[in-house]
C-alpha atoms as a PDB file:
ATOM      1  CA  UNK A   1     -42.449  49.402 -31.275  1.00  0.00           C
ATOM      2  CA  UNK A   2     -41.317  46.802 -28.738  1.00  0.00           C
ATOM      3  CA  UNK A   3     -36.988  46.414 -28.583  1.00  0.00           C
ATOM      4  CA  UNK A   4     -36.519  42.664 -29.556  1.00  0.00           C
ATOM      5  CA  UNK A   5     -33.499  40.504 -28.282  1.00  0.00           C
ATOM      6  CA  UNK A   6     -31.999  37.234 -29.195  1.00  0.00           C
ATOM      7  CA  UNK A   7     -31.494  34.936 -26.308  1.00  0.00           C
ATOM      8  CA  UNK A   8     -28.013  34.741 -25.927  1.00  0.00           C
ATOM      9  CA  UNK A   9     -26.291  31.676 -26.981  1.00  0.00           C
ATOM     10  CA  UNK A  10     -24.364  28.933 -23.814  1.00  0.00           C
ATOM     11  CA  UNK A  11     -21.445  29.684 -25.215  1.00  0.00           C
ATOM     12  CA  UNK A  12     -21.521  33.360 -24.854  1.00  0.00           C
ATOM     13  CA  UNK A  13     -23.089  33.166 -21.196  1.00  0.00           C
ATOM     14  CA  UNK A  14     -20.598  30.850 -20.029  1.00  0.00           C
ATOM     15  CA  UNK A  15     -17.808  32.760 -21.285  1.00  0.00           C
ATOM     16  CA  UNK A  16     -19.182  35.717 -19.558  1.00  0.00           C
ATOM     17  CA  UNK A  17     -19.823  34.220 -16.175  1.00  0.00           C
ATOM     18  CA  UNK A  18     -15.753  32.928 -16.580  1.00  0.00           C
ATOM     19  CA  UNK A  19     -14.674  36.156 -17.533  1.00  0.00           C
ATOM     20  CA  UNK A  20     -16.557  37.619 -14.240  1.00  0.00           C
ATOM     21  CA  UNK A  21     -15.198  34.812 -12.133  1.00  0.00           C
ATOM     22  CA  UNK A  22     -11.651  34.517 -13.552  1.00  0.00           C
ATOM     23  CA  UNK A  23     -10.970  38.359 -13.331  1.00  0.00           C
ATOM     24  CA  UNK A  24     -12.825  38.933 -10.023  1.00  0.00           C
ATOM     25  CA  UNK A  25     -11.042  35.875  -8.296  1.00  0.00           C
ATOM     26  CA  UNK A  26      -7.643  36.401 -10.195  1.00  0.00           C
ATOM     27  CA  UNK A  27      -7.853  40.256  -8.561  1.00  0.00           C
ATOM     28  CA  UNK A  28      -8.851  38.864  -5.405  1.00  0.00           C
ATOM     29  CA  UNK A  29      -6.101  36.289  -4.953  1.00  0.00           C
ATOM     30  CA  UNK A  30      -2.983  38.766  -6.177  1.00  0.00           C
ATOM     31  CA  UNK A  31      -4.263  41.000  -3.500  1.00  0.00           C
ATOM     32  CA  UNK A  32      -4.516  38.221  -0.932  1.00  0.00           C
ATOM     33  CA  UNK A  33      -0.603  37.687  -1.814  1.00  0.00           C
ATOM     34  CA  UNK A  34       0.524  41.227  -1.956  1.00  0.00           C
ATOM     35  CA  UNK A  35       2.349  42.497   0.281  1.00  0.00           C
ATOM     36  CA  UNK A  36       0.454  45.981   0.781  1.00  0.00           C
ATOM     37  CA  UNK A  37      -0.270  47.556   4.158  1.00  0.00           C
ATOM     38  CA  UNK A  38      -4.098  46.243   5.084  1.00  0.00           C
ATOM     39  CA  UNK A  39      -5.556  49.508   4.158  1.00  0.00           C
ATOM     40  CA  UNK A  40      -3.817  48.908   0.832  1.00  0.00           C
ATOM     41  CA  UNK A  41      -5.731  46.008   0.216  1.00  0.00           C
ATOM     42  CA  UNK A  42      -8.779  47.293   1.552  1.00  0.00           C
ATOM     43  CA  UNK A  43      -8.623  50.318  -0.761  1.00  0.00           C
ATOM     44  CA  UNK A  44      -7.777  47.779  -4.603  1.00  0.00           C
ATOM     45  CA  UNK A  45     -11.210  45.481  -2.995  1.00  0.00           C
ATOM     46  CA  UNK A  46     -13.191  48.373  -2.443  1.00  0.00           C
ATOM     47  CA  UNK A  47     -12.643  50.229  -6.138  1.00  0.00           C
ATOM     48  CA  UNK A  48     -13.424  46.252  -7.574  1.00  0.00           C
ATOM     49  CA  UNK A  49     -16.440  46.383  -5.555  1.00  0.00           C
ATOM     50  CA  UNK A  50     -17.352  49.758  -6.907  1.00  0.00           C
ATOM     51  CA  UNK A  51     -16.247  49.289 -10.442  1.00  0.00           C
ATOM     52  CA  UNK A  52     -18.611  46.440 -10.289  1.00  0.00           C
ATOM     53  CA  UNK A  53     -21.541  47.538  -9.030  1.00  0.00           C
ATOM     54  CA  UNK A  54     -21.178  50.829 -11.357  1.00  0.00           C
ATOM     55  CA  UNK A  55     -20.521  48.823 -14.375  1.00  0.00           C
ATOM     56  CA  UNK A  56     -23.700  46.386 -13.521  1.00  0.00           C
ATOM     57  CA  UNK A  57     -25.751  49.888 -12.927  1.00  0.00           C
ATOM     58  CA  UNK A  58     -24.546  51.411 -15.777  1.00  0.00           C
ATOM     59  CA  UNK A  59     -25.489  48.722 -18.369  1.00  0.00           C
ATOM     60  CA  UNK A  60     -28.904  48.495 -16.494  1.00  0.00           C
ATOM     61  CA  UNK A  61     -29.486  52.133 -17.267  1.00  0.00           C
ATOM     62  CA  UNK A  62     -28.631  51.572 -20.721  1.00  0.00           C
ATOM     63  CA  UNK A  63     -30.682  48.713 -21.223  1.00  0.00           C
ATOM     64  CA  UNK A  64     -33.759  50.493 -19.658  1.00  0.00           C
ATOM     65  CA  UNK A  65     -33.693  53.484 -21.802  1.00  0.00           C
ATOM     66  CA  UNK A  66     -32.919  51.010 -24.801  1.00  0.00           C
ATOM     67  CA  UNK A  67     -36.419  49.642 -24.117  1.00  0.00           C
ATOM     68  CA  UNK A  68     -38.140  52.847 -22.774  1.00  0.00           C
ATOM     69  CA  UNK A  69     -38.344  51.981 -19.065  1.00  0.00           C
ATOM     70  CA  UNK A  70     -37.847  55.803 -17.500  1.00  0.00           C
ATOM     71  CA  UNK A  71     -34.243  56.491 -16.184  1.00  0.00           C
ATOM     72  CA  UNK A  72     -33.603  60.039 -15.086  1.00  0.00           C
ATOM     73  CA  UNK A  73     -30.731  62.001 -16.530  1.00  0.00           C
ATOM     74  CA  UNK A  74     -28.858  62.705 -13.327  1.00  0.00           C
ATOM     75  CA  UNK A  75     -29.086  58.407 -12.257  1.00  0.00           C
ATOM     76  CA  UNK A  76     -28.119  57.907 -15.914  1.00  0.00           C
ATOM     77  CA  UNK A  77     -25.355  60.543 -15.511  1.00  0.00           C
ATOM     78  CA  UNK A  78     -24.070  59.529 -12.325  1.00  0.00           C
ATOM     79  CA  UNK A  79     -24.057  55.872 -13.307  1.00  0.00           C
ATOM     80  CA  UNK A  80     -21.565  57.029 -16.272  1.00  0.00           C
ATOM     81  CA  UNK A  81     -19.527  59.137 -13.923  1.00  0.00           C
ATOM     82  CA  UNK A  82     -19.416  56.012 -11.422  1.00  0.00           C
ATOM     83  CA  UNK A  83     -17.798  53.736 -13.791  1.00  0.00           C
ATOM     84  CA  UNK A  84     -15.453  55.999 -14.708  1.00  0.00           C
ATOM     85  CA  UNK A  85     -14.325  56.845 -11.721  1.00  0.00           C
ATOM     86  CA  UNK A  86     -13.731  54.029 -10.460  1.00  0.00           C
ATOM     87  CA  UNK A  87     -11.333  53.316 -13.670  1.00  0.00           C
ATOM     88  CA  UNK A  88      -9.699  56.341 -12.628  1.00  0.00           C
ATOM     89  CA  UNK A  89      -9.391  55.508  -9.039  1.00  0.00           C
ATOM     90  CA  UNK A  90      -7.528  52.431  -9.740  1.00  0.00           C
ATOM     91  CA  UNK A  91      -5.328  54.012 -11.987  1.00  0.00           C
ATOM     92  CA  UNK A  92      -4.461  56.507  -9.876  1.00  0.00           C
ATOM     93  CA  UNK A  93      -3.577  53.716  -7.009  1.00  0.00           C
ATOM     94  CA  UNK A  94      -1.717  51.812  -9.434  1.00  0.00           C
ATOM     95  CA  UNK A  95       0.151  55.011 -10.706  1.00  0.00           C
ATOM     96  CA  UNK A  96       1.118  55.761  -7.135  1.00  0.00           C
ATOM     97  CA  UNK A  97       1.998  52.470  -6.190  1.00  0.00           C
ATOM     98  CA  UNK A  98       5.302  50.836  -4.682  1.00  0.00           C
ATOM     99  CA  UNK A  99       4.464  47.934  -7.158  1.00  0.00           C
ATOM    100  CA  UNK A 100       6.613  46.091  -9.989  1.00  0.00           C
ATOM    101  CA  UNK A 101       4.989  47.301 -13.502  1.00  0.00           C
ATOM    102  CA  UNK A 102       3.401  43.579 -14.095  1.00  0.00           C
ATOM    103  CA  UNK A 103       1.837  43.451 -10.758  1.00  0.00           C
ATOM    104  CA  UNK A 104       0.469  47.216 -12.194  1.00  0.00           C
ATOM    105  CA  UNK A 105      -0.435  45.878 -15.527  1.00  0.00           C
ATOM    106  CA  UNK A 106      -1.602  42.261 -13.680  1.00  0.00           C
ATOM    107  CA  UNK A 107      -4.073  44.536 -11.414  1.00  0.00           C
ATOM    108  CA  UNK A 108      -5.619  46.354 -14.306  1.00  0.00           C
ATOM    109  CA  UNK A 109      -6.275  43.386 -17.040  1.00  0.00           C
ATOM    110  CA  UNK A 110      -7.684  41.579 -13.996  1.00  0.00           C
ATOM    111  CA  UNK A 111      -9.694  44.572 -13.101  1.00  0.00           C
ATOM    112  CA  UNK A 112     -11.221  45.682 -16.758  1.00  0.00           C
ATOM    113  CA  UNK A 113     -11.733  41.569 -17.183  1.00  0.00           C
ATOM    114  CA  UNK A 114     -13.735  41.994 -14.105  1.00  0.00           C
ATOM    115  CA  UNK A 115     -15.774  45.157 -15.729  1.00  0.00           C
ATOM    116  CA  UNK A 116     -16.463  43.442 -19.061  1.00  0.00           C
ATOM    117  CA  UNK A 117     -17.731  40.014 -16.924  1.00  0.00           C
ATOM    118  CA  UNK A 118     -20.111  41.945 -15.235  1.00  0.00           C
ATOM    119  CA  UNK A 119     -21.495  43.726 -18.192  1.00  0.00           C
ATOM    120  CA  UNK A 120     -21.877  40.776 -20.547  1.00  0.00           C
ATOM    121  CA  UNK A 121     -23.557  38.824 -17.097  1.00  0.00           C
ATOM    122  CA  UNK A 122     -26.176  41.759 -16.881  1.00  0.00           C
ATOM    123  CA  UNK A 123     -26.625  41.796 -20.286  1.00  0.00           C
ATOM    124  CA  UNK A 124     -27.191  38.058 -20.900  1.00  0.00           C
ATOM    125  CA  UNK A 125     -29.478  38.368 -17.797  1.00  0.00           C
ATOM    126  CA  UNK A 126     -31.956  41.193 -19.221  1.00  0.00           C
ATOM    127  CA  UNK A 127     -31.705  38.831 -22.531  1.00  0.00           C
ATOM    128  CA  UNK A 128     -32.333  35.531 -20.943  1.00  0.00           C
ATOM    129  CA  UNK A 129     -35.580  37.341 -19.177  1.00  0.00           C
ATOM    130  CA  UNK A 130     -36.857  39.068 -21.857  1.00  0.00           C
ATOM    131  CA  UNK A 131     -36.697  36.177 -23.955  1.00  0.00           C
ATOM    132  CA  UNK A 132     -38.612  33.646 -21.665  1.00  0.00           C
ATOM    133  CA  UNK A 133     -40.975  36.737 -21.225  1.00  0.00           C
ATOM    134  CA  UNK A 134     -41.591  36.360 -25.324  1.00  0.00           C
ATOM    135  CA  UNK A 135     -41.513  32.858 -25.472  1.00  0.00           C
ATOM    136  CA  UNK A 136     -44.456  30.955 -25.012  1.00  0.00           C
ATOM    137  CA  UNK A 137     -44.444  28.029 -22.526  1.00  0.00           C
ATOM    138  CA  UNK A 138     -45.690  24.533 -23.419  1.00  0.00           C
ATOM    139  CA  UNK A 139     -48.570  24.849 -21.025  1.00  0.00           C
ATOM    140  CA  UNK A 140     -49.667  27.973 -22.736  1.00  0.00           C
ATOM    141  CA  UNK A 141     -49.721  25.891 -26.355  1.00  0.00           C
ATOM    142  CA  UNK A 142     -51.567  22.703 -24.115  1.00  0.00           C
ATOM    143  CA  UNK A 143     -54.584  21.989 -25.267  1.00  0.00           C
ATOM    144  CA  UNK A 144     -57.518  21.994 -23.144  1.00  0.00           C
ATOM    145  CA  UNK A 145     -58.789  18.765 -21.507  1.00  0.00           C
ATOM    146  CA  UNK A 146     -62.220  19.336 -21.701  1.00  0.00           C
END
């Protein structure tokens, strides 16, 4: 039996794509103004890069299995241990950080934001494709000319 899903509504894609952009760029401009060492900086952009890209992977792998497209146990598994990871990476930099606690707490909420954008994006993506792939288009219900 096929896995059915709703197309998801504006409302819910736009808030994801501003969740996405407001925690991504939000991140991105507090570590523009920080005043961290380079290498600092280079190490918060890198565990945003990888937090997204695992979280992205992640709910790809779940959405595959979810509608019985093969995903192997150990890229399934490593997806999981990706994500989390790179949670624990940043908190690990944030715990051993010279920074105030709200620049701490500012880092993380902009970071998990971030996380959740990316899900809901890849999610609304899948949804958005699978429903056109359901749908029929006008020219399919056209009826012939001759």
């Amino acid at each position: 039996m096929a896995v059915r899903f709703q197309k998801p509504t504006a409302a819910f894609v736009a808030a994801s794509w501003a969740a996405l952009f407001i925690g991504a760029v939000v991140y991105l401009i507090g570590l523009w103004n920080a005043s961290m060492q380079l290498n600092e900086k280079g190490y918060y952009f890198t565990v945003l890069m990888y937090g997204l890209f695992s979280a992205v992977s992640l709910q790809k792998t779940v959405r595959d299995r979810l509608e019985g497209i093969s995903v192997t146990g150990i890229y399934y598994g490593l997806c999981w241990v990706s994500l989390l990871l790179s949670v624990a990476l940043l908190a690990i930099g944030l715990f051993n950080a010279t920074l105030a606690s709200s620049e701490k707490g500012f880092y993380a909420m902009a970071f998990l934001l971030s996380l959740f954008g990316a899900v809901a994006v890849q999610k609304n993506v899948r949804d958005i494709a699978a429903h056109k792939s359901e749908a029929p288009s006008p020219l399919d219900e056209a009826p012939d000319p001759n």
